[in-house]
Protein backbone atom coordinates (compact mmCIF):
# COMPACT_ATOMS: atom_id res chain seq x y z
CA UNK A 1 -122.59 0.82 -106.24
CA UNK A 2 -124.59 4.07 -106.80
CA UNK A 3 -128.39 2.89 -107.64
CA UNK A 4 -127.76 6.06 -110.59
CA UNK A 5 -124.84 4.82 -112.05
CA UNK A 6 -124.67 2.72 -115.16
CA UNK A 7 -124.62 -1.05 -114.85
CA UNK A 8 -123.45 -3.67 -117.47
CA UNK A 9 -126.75 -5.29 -117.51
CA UNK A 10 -129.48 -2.63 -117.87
CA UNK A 11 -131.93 -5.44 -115.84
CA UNK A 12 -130.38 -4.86 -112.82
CA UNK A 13 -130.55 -2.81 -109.93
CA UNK A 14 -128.54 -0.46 -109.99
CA UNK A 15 -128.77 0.07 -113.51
CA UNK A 16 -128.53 3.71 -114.72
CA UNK A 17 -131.41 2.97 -116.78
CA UNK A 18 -133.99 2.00 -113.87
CA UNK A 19 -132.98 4.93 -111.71
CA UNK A 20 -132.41 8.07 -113.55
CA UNK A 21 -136.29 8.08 -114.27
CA UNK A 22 -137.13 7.73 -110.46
CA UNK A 23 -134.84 9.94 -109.49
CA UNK A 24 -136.29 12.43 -111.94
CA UNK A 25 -139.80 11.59 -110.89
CA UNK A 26 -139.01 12.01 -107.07
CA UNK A 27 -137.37 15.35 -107.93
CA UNK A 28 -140.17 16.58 -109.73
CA UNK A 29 -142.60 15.71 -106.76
CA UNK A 30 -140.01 17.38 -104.34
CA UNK A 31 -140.51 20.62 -106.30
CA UNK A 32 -143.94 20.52 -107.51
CA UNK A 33 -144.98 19.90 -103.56
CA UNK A 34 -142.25 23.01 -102.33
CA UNK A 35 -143.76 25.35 -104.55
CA UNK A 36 -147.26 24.51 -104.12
CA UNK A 37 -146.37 25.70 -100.54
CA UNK A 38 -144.81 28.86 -101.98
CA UNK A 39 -141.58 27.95 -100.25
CA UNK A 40 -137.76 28.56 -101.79
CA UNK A 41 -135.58 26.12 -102.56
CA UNK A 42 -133.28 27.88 -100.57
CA UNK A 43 -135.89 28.41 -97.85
CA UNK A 44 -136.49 24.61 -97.70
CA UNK A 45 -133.13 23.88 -98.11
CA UNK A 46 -132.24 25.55 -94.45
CA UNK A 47 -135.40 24.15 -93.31
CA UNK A 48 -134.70 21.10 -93.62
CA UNK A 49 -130.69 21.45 -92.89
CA UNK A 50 -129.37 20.59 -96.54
CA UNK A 51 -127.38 22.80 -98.53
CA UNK A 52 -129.71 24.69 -101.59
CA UNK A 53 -126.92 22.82 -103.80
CA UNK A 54 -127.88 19.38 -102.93
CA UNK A 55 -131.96 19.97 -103.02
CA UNK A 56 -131.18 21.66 -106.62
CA UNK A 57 -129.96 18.00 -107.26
CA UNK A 58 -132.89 15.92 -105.49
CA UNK A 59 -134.97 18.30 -107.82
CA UNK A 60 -133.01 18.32 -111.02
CA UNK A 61 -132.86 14.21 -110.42
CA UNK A 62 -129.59 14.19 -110.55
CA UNK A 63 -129.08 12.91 -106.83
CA UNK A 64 -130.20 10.16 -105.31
CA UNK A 65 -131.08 10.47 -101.47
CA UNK A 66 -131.35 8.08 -98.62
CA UNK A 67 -134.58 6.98 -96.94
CA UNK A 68 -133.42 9.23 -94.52
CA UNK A 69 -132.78 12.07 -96.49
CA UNK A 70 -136.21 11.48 -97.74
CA UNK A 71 -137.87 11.37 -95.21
CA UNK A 72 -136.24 14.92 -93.79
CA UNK A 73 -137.67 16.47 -97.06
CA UNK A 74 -140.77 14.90 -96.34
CA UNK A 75 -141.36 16.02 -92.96
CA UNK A 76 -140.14 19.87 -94.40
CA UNK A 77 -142.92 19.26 -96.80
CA UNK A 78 -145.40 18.14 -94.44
CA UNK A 79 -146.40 15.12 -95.87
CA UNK A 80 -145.18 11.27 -95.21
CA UNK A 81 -142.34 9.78 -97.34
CA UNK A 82 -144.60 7.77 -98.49
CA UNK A 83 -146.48 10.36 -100.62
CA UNK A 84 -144.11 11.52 -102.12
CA UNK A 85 -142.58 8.20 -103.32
CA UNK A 86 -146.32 7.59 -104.38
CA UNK A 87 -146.42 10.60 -106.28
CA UNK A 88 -143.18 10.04 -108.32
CA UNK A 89 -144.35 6.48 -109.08
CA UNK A 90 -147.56 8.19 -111.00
């Protein structure tokens, strides 16, 4: 099941309604970190070997990446996956 997609009980993981905002808040660390570098999203997006489509997403919160995918944008960002799950959770 896709952790953003809705669920019949909201509770639950994988409910639309626990996800959406983490996605959102992830996305908004992804950006706020890129530009505070002064980097494109298309710039990153080649950096880091995604397509400018798919970061738009991450960003927007409208996509939910893997650890993995994470942790490429992390490295692009120069920073540990962990910050920047820390700084969505704020």
């Amino acid at each position: 099941m896709d952790p953003c997609a809705t669920a019949a009980d909201p509770g639950r993981v994988g409910s639309k309604d626990l996800w959406d905002p983490l996605c959102a808040a992830l996305g908004a660390a992804v950006r706020a970190r890129r530009e505070g570098l002064g980097i494109s999203q298309e710039a990153f997006a080649n950096k880091v070997d995604l397509e400018r489509s798919y970061v738009s997403g991450i960003e927007r919160g409208v996509r939910n990446p893997t650890l993995r995918v994470i942790a490429r944008i992390a490295k692009g960002l120069r920073t540990k996956p962990s910050r920047l799950l820390a700084d969505a959770g704020k």
